[in-house]
Protein backbone atom coordinates (compact mmCIF):
# COMPACT_ATOMS: atom_id res chain seq x y z
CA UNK A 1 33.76 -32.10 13.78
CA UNK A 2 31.26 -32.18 11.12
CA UNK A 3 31.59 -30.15 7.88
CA UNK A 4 28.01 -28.60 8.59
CA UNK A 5 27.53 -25.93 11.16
CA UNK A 6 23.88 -26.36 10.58
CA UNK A 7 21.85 -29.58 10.04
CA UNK A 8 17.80 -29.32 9.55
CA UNK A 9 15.81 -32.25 9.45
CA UNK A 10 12.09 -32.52 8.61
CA UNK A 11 11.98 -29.11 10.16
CA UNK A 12 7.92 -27.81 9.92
CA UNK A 13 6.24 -24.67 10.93
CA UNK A 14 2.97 -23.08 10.72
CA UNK A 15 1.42 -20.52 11.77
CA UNK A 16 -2.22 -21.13 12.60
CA UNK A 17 -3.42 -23.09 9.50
CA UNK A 18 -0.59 -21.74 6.69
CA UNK A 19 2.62 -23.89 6.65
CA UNK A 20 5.58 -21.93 6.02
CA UNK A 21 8.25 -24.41 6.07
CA UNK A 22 7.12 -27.54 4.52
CA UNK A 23 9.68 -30.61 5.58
CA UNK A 24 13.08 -28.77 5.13
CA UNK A 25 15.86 -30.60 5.30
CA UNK A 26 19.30 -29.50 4.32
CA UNK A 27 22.73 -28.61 5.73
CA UNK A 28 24.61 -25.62 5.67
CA UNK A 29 28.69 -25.88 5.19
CA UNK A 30 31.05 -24.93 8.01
CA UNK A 31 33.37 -21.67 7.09
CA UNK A 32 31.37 -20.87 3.44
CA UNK A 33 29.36 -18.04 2.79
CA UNK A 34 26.11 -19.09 2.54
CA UNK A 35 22.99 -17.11 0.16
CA UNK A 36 19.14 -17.99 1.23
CA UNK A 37 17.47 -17.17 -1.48
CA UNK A 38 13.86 -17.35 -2.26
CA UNK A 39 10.38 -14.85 -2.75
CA UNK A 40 8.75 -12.85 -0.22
CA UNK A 41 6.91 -15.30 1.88
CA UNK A 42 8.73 -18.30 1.02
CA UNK A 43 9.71 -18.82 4.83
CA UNK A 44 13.97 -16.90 4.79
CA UNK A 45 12.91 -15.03 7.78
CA UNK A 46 11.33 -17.88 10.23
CA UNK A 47 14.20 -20.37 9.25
CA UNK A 48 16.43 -18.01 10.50
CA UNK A 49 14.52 -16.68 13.17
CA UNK A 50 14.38 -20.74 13.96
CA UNK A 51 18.14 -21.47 13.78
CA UNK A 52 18.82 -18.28 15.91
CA UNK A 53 16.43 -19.87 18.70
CA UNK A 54 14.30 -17.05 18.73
CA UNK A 55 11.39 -19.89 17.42
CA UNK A 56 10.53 -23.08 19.44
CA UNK A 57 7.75 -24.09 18.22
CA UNK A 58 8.36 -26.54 15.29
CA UNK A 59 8.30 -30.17 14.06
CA UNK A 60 11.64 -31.46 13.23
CA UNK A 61 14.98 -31.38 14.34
CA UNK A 62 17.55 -28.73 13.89
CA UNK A 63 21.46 -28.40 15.12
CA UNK A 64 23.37 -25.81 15.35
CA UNK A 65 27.42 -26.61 16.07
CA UNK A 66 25.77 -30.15 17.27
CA UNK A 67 23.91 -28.37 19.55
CA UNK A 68 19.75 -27.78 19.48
CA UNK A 69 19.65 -24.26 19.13
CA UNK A 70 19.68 -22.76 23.15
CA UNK A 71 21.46 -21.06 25.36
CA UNK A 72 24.79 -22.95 23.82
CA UNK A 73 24.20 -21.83 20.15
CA UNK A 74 23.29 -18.68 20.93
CA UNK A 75 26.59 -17.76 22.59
CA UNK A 76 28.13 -19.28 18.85
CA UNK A 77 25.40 -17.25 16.14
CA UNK A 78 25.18 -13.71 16.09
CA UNK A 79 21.87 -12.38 14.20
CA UNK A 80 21.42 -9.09 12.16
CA UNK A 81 17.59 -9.32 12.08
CA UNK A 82 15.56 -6.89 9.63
CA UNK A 83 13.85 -4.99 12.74
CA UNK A 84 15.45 -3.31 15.46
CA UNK A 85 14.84 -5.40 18.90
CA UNK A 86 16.92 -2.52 21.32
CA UNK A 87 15.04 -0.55 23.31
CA UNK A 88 14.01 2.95 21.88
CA UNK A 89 16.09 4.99 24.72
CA UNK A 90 19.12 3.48 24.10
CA UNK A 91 22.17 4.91 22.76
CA UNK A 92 24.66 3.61 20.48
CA UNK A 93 27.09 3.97 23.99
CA UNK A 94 24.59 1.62 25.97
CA UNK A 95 24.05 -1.32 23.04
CA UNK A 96 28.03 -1.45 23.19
CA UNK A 97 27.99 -2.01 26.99
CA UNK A 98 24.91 -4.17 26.84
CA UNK A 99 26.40 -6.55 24.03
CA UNK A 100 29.88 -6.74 25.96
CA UNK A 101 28.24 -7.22 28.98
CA UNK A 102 26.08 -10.53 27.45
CA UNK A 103 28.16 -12.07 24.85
CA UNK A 104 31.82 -13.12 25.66
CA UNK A 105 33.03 -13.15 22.20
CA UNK A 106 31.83 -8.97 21.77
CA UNK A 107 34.94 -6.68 20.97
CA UNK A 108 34.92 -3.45 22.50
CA UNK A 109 37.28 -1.76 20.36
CA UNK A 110 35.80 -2.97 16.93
CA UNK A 111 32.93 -1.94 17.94
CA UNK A 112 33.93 1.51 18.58
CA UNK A 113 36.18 1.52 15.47
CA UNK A 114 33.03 0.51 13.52
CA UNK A 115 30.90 3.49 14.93
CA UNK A 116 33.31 6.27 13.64
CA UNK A 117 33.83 4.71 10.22
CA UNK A 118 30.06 4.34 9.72
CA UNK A 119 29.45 7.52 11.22
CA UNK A 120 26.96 6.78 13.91
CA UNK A 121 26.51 9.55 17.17
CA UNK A 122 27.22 7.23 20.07
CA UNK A 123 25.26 9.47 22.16
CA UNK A 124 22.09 9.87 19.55
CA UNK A 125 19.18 7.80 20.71
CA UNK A 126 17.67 4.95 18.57
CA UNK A 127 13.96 6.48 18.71
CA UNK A 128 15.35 9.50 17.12
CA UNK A 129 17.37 7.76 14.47
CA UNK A 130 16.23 6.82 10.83
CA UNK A 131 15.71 3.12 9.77
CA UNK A 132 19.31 3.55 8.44
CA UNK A 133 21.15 4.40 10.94
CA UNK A 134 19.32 1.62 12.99
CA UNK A 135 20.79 -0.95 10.56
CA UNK A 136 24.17 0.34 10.37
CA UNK A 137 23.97 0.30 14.61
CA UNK A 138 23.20 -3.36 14.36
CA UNK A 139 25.24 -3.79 12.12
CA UNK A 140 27.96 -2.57 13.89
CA UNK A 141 27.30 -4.66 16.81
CA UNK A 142 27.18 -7.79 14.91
CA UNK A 143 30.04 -7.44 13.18
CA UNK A 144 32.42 -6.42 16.76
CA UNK A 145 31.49 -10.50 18.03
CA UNK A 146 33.79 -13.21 17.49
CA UNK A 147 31.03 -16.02 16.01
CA UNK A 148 31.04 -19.40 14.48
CA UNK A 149 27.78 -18.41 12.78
CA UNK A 150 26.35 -14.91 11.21
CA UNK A 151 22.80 -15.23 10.59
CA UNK A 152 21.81 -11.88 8.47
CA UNK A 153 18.54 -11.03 7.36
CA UNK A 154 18.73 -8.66 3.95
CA UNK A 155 21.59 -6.59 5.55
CA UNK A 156 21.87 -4.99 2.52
CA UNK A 157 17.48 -4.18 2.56
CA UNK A 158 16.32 -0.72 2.15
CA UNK A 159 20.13 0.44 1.67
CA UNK A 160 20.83 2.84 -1.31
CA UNK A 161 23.35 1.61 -3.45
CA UNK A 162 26.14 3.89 -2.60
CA UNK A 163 26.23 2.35 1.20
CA UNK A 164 25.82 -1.37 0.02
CA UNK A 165 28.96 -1.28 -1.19
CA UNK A 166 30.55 0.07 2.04
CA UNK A 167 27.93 -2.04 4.06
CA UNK A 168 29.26 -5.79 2.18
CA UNK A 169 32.65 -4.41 2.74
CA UNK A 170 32.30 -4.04 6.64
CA UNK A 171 30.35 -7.71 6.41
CA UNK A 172 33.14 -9.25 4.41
CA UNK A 173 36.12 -8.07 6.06
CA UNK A 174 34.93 -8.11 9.77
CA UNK A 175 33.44 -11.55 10.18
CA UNK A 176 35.62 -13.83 12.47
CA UNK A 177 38.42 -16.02 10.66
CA UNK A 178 36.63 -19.52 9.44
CA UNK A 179 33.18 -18.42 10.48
CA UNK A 180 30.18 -19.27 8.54
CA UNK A 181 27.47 -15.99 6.93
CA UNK A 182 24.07 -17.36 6.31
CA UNK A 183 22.76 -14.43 4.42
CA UNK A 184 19.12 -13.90 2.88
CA UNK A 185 18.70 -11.35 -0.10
CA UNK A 186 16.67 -10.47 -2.68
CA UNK A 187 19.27 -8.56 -4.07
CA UNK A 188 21.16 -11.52 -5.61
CA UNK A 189 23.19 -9.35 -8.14
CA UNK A 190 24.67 -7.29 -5.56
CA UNK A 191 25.75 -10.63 -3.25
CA UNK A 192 26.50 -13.61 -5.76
CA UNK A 193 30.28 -12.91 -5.82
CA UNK A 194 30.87 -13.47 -2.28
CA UNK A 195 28.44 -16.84 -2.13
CA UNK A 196 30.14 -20.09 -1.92
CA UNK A 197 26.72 -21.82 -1.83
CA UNK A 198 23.51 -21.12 -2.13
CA UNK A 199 19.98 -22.32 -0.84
CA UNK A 200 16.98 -21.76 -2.48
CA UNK A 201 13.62 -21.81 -0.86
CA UNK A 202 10.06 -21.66 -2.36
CA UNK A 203 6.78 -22.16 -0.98
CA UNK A 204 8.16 -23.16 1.87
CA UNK A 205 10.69 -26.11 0.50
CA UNK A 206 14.15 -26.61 -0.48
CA UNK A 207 14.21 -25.77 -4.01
CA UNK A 208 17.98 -26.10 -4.66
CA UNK A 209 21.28 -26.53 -2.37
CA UNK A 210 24.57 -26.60 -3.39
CA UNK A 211 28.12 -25.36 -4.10
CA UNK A 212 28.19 -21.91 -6.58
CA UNK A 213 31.38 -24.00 -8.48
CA UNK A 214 28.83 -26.10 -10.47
CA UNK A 215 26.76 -23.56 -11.21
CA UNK A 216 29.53 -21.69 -12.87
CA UNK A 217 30.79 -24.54 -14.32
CA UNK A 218 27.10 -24.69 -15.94
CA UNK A 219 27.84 -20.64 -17.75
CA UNK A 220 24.81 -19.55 -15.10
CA UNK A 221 25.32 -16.57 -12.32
CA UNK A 222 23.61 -17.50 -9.29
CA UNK A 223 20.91 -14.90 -10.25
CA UNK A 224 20.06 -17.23 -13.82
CA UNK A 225 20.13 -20.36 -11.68
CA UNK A 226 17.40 -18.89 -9.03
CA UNK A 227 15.55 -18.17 -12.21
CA UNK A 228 15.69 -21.58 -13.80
CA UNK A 229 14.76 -23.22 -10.13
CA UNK A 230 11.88 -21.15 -9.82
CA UNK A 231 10.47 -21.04 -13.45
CA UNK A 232 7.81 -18.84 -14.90
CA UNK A 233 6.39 -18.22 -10.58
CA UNK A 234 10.15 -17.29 -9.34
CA UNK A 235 8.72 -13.84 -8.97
CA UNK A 236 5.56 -14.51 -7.25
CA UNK A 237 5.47 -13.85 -3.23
């Protein structure tokens, strides 16, 4: 078994004439805790959207558990996108039966555990729910599988900063024993404690990958060590 869950390649994608992901190549470690890091723009969200096989066309190569991501890897990676893809007359009752009907690793009860602690109506429908409660719904479903892989875009996005406490708690202490988090933030601060390694992307290329260890080793949080990578334009989309 190899020690990365994820190997990338070359990997290229535009869309129409603007590349977003400039020849990326890098590996993500098996059972760390992952930060994808980088500006608005810089190409977090199609990586992801690429490793979670929701994008196919690309130049490159990309594996996920040895596999090119599919039907296979998709059983394995469980995604906690920014936008809500459930349909808007569904209840929180019917994403629960829908998830344990299509993934194998879902868990019924956690999932209805998670719903009472979060405090989400099972019976409220998502088009008359707030953006909030439609994250903490997805949430909730991500968090009741049983993955190798948790792809999360900005779970902690648009949150105030009362719930992102009880939001990385849910994240950190629900997430299956030895699984890997791939997690893009812009709210490094909030995350860098729980990284184990970090990737940094600008302008559509690897700009830094490695273990947090050395970087502490160095007297830099991960937050001065995005800074230094990006320079005077780390703020720039």
């Amino acid at each position: 078994m190899s020690d990365s869950i994820i190997q990338i390649a070359h990997l290229s994608k535009s869309y129409g004439k603007h590349l977003v992901l400039d020849d990326v190549s890098l590996e993500v470690p098996r059972g760390k805790i992952v930060g994808l890091l980088g500006a608005n723009g810089c190409g977090k969200t199609t990586l992801m959207k690429i490793i979670t096989g929701l994008i196919h066309d690309y130049s490159g190569t990309v594996q996920i558990d040895g596999h090119r991501p599919g039907a296979f890897s998709k059983a394995e990676v469980a995604f906690l996108s920014e936008r809500t893809y459930l349909p808007d007359w569904f209840k929180m009752t019917d994403a629960i039966d829908y998830f344990e009907d299509f993934f194998a690793d879902f868990d019924r009860a956690k999932a209805i555990e998670l719903t009472k602690r979060l405090n989400v109506d099972p019976h409220q429908k998502l088009k008359t729910m707030s953006k909030g409660q439609k994250e903490r719904l997805q949430l909730i479903l991500v968090m009741s599988r049983r993955a190798k892989l948790y792809v999360m875009d900005e779970p902690l996005g648009g949150v105030d900063p009362a719930a992102r406490s009880v939001i990385l708690d849910i994240i950190m202490k629900n997430y299956s024993e030895n699984a890997t988090l791939l997690i893009s933030t812009h709210l490094v601060h909030d995350l860098e404690q729980s990284f184990h390694h970090v990737i940094i992307l600008g302008h559509g290329r690897v700009l830094f990958s490695g273990d947090i260890a050395p970087i502490k080793a160095q007297g830099l949080t991960v937050e001065e060590k995005y800074k230094e990578v990006y320079g005077d334009a780390w703020t720039l989309d």
